[in-house]
PDB file of N, CA and C in Angstrom:
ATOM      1  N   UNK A   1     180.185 122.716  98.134  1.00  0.00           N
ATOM      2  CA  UNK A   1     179.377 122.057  99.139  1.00  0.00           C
ATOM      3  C   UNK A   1     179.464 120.554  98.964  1.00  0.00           C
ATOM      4  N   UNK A   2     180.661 120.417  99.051  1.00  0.00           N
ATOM      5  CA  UNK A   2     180.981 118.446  98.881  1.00  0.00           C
ATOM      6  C   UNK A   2     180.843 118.065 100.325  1.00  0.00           C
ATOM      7  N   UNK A   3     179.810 118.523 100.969  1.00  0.00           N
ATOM      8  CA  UNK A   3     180.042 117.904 102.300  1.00  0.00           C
ATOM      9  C   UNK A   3     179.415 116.276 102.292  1.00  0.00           C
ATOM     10  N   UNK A   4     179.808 114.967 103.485  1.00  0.00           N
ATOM     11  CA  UNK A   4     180.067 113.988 103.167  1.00  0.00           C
ATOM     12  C   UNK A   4     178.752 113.448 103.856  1.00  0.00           C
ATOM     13  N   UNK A   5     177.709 112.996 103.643  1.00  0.00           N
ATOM     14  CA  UNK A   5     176.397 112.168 104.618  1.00  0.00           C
ATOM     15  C   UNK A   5     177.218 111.585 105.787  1.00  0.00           C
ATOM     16  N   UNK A   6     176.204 111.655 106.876  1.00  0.00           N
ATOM     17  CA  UNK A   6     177.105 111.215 108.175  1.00  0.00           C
ATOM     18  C   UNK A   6     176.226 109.874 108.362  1.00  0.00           C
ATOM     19  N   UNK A   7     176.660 108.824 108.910  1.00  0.00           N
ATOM     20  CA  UNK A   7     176.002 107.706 108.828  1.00  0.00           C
ATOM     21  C   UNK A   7     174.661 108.180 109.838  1.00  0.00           C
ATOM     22  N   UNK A   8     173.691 107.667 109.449  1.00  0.00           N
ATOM     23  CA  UNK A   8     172.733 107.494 110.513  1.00  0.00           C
ATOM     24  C   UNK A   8     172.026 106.606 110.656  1.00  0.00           C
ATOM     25  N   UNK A   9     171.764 106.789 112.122  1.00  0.00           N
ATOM     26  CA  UNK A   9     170.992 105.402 113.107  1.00  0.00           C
ATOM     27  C   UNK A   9     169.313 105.419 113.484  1.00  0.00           C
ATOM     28  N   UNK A  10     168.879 104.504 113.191  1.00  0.00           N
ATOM     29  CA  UNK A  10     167.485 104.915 113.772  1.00  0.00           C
ATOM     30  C   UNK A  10     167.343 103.919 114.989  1.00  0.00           C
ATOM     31  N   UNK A  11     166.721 104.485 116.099  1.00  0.00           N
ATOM     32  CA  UNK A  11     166.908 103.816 117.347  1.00  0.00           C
ATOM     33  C   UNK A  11     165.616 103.005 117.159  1.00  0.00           C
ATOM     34  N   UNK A  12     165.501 102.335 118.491  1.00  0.00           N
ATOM     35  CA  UNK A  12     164.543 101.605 118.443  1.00  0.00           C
ATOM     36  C   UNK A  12     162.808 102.473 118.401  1.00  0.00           C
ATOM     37  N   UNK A  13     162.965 103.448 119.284  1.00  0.00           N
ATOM     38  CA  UNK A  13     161.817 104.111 119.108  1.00  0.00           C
ATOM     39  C   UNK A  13     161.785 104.997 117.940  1.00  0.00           C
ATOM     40  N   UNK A  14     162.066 104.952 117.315  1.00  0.00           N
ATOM     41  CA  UNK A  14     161.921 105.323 115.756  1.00  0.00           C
ATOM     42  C   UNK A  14     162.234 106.802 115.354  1.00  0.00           C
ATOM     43  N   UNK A  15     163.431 107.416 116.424  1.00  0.00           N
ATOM     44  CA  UNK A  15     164.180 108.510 116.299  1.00  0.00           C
ATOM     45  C   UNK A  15     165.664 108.224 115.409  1.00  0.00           C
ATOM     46  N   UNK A  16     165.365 108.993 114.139  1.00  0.00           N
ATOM     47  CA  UNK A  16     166.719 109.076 113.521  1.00  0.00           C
ATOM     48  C   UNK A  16     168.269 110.092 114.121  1.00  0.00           C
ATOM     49  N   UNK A  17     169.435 109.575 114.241  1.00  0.00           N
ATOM     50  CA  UNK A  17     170.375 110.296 115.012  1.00  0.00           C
ATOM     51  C   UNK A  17     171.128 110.674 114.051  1.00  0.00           C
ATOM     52  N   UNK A  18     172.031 111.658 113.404  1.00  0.00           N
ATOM     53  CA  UNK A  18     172.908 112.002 112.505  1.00  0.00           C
ATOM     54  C   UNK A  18     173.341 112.850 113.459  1.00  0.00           C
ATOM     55  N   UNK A  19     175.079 113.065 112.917  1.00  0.00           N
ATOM     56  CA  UNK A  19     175.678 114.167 113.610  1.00  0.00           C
ATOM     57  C   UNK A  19     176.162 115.049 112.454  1.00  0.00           C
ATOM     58  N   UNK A  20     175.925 116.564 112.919  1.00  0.00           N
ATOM     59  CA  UNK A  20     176.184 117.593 112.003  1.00  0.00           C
ATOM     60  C   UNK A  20     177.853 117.953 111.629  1.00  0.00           C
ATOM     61  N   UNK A  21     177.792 118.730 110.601  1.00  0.00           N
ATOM     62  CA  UNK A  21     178.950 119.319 110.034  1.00  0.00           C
ATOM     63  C   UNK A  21     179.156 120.648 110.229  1.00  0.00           C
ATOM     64  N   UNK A  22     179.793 121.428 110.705  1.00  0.00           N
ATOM     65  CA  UNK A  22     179.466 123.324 110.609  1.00  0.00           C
ATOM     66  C   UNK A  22     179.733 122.970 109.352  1.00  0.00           C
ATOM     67  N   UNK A  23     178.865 124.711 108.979  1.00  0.00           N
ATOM     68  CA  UNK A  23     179.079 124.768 107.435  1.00  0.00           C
ATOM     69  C   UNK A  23     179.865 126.323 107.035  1.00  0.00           C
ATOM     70  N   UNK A  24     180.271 125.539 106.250  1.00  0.00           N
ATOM     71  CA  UNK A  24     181.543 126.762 105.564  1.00  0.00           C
ATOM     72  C   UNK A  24     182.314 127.418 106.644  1.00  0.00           C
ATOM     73  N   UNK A  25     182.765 128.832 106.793  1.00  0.00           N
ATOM     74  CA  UNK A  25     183.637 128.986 107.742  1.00  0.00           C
ATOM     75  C   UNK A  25     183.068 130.161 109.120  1.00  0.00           C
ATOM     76  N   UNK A  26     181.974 129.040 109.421  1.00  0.00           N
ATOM     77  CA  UNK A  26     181.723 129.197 110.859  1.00  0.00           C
ATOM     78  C   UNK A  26     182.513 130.457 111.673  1.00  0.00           C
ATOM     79  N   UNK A  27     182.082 130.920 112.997  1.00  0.00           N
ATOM     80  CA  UNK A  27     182.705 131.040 113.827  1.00  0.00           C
ATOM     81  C   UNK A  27     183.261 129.974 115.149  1.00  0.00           C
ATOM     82  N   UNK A  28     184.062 129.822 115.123  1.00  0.00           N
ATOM     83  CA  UNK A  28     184.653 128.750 115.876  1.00  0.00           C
ATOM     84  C   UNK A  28     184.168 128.392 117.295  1.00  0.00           C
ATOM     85  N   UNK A  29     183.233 128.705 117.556  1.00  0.00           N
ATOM     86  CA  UNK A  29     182.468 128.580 118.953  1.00  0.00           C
ATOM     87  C   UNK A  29     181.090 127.221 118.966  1.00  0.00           C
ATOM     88  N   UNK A  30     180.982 125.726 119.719  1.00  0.00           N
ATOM     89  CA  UNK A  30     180.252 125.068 119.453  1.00  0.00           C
ATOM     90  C   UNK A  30     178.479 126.286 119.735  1.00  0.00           C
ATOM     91  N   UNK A  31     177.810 125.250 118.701  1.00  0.00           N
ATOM     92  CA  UNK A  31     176.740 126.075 118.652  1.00  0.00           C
ATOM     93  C   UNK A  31     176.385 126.757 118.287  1.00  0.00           C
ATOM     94  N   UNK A  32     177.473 127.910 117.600  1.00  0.00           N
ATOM     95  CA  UNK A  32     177.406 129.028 116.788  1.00  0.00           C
ATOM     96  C   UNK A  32     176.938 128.981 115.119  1.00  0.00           C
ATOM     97  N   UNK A  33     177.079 129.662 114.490  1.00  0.00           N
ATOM     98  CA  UNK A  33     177.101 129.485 113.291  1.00  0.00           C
ATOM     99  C   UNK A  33     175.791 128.721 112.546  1.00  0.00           C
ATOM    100  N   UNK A  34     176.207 128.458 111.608  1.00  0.00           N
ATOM    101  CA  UNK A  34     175.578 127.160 110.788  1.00  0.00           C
ATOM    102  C   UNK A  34     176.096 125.941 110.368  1.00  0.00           C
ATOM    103  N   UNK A  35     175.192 125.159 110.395  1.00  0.00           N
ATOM    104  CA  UNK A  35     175.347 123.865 110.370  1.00  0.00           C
ATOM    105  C   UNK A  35     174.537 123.033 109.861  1.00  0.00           C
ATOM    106  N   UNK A  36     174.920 121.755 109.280  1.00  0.00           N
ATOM    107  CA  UNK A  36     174.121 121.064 108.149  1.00  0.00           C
ATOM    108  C   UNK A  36     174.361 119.701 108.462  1.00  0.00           C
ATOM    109  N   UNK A  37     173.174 118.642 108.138  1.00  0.00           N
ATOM    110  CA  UNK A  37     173.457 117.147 108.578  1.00  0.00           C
ATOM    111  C   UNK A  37     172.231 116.552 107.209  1.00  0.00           C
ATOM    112  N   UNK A  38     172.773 115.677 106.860  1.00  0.00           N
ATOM    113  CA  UNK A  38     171.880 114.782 106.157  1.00  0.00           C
ATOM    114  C   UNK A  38     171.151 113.431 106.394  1.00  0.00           C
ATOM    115  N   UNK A  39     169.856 113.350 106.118  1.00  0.00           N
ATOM    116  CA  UNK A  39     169.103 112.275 106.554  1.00  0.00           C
ATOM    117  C   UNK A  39     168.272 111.280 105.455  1.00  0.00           C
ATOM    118  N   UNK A  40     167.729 110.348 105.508  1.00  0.00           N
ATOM    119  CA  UNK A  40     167.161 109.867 104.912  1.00  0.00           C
ATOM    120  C   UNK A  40     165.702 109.723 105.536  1.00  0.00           C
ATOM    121  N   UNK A  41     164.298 110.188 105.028  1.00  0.00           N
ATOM    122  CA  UNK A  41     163.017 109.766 105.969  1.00  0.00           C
ATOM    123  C   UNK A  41     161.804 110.470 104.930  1.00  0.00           C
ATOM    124  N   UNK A  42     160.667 110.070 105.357  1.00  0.00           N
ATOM    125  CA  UNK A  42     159.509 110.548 104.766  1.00  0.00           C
ATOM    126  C   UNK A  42     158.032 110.556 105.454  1.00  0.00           C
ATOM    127  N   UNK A  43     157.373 110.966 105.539  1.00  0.00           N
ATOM    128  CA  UNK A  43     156.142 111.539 106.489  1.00  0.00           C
ATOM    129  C   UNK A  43     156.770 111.760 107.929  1.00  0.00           C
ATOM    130  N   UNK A  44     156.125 111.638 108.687  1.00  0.00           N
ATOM    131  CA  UNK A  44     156.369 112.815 109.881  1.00  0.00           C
ATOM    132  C   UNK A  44     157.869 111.801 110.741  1.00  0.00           C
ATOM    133  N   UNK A  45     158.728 112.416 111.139  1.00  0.00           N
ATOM    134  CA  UNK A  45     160.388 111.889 111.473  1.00  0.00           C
ATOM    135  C   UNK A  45     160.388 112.944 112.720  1.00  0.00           C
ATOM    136  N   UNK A  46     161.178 112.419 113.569  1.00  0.00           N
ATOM    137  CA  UNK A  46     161.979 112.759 114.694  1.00  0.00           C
ATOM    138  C   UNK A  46     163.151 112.380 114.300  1.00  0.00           C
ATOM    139  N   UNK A  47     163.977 113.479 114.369  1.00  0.00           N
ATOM    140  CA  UNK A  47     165.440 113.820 114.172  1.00  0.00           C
ATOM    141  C   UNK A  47     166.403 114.136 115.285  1.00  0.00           C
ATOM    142  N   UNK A  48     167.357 113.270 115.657  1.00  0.00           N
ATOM    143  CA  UNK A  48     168.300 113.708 116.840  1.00  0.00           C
ATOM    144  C   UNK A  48     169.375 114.254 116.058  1.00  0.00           C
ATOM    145  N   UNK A  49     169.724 115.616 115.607  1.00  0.00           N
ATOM    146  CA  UNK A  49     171.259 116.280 115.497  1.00  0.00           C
ATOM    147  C   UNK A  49     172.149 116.508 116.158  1.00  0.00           C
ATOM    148  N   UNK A  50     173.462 115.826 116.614  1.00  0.00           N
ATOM    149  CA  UNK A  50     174.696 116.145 117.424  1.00  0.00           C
ATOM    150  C   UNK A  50     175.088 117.299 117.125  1.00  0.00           C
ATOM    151  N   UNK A  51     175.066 118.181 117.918  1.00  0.00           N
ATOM    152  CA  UNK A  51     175.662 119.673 118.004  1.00  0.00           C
ATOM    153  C   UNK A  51     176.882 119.728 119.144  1.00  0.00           C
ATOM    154  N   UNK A  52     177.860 119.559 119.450  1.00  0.00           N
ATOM    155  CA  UNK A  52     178.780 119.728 120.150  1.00  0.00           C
ATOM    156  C   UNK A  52     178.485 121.921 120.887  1.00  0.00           C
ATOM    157  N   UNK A  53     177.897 121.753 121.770  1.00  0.00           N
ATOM    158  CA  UNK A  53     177.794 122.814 122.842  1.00  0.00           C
ATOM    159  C   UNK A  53     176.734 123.111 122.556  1.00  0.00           C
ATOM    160  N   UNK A  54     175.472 122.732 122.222  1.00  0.00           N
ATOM    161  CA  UNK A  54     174.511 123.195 122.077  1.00  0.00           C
ATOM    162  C   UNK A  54     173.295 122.867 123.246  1.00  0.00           C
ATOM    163  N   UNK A  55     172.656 124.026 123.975  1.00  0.00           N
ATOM    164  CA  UNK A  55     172.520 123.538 125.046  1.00  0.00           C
ATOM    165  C   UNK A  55     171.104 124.052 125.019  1.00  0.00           C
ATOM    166  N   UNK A  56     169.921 124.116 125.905  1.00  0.00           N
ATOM    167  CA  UNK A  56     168.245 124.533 125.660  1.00  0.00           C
ATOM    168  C   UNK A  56     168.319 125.667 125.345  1.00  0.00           C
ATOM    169  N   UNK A  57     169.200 126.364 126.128  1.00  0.00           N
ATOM    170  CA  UNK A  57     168.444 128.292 125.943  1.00  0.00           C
ATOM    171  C   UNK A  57     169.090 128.479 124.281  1.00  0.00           C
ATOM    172  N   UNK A  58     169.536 128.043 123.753  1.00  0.00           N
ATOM    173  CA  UNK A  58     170.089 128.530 122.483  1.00  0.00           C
ATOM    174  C   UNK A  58     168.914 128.773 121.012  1.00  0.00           C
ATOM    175  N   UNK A  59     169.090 130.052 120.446  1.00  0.00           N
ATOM    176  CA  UNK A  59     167.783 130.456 119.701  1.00  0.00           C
ATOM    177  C   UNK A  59     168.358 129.785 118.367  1.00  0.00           C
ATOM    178  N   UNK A  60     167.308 128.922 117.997  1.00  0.00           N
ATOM    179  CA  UNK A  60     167.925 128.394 116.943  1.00  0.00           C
ATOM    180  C   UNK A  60     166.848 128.218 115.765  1.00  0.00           C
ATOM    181  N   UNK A  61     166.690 128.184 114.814  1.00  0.00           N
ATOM    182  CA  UNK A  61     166.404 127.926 113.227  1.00  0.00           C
ATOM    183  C   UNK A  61     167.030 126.724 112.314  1.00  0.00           C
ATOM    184  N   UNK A  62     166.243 126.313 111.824  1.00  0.00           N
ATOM    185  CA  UNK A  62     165.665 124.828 111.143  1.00  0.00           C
ATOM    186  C   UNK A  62     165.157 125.140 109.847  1.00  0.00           C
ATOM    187  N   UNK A  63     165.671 124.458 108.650  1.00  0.00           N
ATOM    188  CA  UNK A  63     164.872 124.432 107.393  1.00  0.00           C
ATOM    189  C   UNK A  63     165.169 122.733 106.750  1.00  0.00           C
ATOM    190  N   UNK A  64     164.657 122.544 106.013  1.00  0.00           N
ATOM    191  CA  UNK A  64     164.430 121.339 105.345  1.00  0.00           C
ATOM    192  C   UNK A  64     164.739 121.206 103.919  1.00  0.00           C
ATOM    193  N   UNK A  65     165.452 120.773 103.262  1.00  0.00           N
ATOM    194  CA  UNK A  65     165.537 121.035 101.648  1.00  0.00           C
ATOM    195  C   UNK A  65     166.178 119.967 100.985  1.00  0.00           C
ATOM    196  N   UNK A  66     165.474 119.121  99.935  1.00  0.00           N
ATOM    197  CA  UNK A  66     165.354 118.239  99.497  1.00  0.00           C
ATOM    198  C   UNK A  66     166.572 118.237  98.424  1.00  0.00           C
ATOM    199  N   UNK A  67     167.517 117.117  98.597  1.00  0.00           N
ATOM    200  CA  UNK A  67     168.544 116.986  97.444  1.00  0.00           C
ATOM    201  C   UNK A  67     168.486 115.862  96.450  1.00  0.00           C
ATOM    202  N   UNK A  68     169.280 116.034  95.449  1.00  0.00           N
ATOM    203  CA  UNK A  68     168.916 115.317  94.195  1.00  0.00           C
ATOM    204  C   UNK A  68     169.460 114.287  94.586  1.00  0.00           C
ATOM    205  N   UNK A  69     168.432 113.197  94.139  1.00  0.00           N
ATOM    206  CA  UNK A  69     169.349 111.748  94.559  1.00  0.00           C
ATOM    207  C   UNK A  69     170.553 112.103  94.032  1.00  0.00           C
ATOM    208  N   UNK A  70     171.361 111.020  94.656  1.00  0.00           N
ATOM    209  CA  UNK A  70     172.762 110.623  94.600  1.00  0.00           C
ATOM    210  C   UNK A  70     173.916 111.940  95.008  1.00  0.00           C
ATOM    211  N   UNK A  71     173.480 112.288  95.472  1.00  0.00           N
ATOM    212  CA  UNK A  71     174.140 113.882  95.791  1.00  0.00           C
ATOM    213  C   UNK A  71     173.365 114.707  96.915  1.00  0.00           C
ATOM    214  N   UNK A  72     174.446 115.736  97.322  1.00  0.00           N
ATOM    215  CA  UNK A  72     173.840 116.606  98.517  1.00  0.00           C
ATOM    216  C   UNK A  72     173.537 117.905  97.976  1.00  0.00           C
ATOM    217  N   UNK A  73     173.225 117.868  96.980  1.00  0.00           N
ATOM    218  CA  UNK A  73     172.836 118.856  96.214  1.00  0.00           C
ATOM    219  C   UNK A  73     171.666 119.305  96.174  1.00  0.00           C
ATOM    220  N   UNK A  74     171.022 120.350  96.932  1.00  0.00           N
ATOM    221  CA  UNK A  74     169.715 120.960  96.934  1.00  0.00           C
ATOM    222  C   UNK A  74     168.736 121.596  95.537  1.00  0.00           C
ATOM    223  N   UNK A  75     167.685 120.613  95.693  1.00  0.00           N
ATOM    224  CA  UNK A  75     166.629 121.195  94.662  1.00  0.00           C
ATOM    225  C   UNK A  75     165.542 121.334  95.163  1.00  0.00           C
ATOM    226  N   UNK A  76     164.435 121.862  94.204  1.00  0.00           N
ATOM    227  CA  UNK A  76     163.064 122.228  94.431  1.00  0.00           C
ATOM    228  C   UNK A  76     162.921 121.184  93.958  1.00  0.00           C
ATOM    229  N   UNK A  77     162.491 119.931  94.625  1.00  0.00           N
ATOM    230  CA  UNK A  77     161.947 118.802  94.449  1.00  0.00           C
ATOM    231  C   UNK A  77     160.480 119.045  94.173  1.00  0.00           C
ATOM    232  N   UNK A  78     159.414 117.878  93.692  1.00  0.00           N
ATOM    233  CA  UNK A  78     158.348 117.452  94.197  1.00  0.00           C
ATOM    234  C   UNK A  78     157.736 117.557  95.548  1.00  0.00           C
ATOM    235  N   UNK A  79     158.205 117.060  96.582  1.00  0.00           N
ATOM    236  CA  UNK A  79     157.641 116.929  97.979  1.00  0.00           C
ATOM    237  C   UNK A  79     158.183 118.339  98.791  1.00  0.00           C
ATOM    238  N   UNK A  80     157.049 118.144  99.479  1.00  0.00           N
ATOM    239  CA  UNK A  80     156.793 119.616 100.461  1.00  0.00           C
ATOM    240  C   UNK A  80     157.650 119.150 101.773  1.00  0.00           C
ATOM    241  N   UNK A  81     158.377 119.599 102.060  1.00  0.00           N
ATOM    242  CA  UNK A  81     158.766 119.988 103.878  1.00  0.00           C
ATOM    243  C   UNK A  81     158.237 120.199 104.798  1.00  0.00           C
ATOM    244  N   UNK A  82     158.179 119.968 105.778  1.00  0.00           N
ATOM    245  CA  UNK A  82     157.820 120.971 106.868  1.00  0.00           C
ATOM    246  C   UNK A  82     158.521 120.771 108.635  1.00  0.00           C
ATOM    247  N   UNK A  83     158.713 122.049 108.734  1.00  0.00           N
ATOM    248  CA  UNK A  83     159.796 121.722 110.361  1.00  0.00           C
ATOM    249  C   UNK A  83     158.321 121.679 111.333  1.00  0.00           C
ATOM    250  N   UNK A  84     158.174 120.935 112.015  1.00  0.00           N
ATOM    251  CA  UNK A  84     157.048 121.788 113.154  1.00  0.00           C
ATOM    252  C   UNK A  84     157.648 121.952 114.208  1.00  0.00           C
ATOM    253  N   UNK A  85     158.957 121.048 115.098  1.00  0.00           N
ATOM    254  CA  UNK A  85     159.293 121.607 116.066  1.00  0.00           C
ATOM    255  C   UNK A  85     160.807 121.211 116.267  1.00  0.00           C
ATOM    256  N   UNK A  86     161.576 122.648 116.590  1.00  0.00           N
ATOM    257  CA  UNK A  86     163.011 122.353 116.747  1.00  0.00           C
ATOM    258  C   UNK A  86     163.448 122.955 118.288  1.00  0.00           C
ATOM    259  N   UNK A  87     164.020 121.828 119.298  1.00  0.00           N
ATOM    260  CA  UNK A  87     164.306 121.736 120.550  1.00  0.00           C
ATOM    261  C   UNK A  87     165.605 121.327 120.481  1.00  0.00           C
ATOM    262  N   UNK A  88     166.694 122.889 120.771  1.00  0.00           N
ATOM    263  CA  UNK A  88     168.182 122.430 122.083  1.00  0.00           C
ATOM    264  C   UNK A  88     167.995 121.544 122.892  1.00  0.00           C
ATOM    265  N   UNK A  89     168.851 120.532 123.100  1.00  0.00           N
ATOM    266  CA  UNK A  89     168.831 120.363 124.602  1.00  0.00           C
ATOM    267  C   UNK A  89     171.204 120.033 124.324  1.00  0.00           C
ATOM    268  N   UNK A  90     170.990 119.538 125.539  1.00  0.00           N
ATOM    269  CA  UNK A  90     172.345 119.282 125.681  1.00  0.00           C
ATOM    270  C   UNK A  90     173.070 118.370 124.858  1.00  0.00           C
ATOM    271  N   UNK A  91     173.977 119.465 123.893  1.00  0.00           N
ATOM    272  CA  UNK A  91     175.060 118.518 122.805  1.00  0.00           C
ATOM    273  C   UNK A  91     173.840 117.865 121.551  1.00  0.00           C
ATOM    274  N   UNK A  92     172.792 118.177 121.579  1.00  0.00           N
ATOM    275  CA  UNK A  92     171.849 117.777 120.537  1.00  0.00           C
ATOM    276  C   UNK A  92     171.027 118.720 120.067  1.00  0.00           C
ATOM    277  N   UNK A  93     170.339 118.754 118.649  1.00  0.00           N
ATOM    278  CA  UNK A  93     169.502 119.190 118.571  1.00  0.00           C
ATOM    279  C   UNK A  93     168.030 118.429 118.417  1.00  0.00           C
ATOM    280  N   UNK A  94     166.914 118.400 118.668  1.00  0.00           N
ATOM    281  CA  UNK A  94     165.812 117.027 118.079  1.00  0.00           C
ATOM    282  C   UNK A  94     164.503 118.112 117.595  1.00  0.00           C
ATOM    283  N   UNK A  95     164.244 117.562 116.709  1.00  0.00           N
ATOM    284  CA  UNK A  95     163.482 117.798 115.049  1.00  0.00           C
ATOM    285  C   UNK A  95     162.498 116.840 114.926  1.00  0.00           C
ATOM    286  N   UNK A  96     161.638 117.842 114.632  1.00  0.00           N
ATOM    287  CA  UNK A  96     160.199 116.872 114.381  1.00  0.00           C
ATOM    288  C   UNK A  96     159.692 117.854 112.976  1.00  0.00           C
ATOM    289  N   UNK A  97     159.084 116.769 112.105  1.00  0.00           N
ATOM    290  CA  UNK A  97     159.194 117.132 110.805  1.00  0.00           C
ATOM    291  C   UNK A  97     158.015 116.456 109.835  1.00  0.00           C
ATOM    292  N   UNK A  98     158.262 116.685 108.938  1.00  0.00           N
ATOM    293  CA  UNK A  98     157.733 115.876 108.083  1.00  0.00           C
ATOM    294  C   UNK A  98     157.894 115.771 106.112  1.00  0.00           C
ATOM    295  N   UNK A  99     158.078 115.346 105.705  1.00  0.00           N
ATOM    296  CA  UNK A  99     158.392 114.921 103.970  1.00  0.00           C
ATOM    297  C   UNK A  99     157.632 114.182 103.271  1.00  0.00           C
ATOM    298  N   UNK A 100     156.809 115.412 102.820  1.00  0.00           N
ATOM    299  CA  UNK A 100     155.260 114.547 102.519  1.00  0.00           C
ATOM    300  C   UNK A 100     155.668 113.928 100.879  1.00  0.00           C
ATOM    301  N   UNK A 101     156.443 112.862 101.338  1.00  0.00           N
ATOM    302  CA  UNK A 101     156.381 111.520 100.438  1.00  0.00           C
ATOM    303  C   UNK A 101     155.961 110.465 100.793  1.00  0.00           C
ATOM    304  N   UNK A 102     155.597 109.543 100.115  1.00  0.00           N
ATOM    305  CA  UNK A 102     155.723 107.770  99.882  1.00  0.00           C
ATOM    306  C   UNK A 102     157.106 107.293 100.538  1.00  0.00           C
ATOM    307  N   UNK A 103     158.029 107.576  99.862  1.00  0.00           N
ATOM    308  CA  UNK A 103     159.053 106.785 100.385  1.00  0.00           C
ATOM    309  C   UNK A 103     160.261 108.166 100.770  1.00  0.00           C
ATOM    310  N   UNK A 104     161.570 107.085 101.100  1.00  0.00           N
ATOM    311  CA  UNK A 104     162.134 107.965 102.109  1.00  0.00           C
ATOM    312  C   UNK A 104     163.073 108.921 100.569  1.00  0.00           C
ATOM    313  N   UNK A 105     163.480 110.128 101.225  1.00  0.00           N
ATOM    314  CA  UNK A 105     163.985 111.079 100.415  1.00  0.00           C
ATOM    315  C   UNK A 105     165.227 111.559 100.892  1.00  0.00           C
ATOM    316  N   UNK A 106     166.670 111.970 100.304  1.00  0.00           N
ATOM    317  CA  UNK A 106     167.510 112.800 101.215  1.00  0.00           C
ATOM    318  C   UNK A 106     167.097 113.855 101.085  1.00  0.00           C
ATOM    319  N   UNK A 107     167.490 114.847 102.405  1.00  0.00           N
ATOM    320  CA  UNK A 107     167.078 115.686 103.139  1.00  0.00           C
ATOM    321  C   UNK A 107     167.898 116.249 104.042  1.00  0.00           C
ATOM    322  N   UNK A 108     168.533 117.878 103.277  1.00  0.00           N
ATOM    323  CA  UNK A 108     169.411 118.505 104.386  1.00  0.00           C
ATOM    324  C   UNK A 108     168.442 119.197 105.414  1.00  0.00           C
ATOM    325  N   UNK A 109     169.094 119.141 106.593  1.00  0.00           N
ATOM    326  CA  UNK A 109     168.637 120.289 107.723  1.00  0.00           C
ATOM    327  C   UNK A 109     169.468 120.670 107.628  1.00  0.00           C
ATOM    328  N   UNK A 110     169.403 122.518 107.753  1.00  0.00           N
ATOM    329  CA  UNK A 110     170.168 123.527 108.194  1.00  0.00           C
ATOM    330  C   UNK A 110     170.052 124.129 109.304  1.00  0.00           C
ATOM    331  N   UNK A 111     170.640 124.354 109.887  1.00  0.00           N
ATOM    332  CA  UNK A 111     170.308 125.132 111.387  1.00  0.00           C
ATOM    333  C   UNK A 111     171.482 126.235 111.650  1.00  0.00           C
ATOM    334  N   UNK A 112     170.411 126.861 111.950  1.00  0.00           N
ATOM    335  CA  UNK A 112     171.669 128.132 112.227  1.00  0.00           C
ATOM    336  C   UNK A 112     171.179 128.832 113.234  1.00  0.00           C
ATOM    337  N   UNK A 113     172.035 129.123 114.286  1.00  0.00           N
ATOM    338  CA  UNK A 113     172.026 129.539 115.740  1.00  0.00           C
ATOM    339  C   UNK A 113     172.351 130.788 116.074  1.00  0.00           C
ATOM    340  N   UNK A 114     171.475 131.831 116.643  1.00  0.00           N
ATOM    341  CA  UNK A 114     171.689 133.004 116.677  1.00  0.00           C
ATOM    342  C   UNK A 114     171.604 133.967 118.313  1.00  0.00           C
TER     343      UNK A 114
END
């Protein structure tokens, strides 16, 4: 799991944008599968994920899991997660969340579309 942080942007209204990676060996269809993006943020975040074909009606799932600094490496950190709301819309996914820290933490989302 050497996957690479994708740069991300925070817009002016204070939505973070990253674009995702499928993860491992997918089925080759946008939208399908699973998929993973990394962020940096802490207390409650709006998240824009680039999903290439991902469109509203699509049933999708969201988790949150905290990696060890300097790496994308998932641990049972200190700080709690929480997804409260994950919305398709077209070629995106957007995430509302929260990382009940002080300061900002990396943080994979996983999403996987069913």
């Amino acid at each position: 799991m050497a996957a690479e942080q994708s740069e991300q942007v925070v817009e002016a209204d204070g939505v973070i944008t990253v674009d995702a990676e499928r993860a491992g060996d997918a089925v080759e269809l946008a939208a399908s599968g699973a998929w993973w993006a990394f962020f940096r943020a802490h207390r409650i975040f709006n998240l824009r994920v680039n999903i290439p074909g991902a469109v509203p009606g699509n049933l999708l799932w969201a988790s949150l899991t905290e990696c060890t600094p300097g790496s994308n490496i998932p641990q049972l950190g200190s700080a709690t997660t929480h997804t409260y709301n994950v919305v398709p819309q077209d070629g995106f996914v957007l995430i509302r969340g929260e990382i009940d820290w002080d300061e900002d933490l990396l943080i994979r989302v996983s999403l996987l579309f069913g």
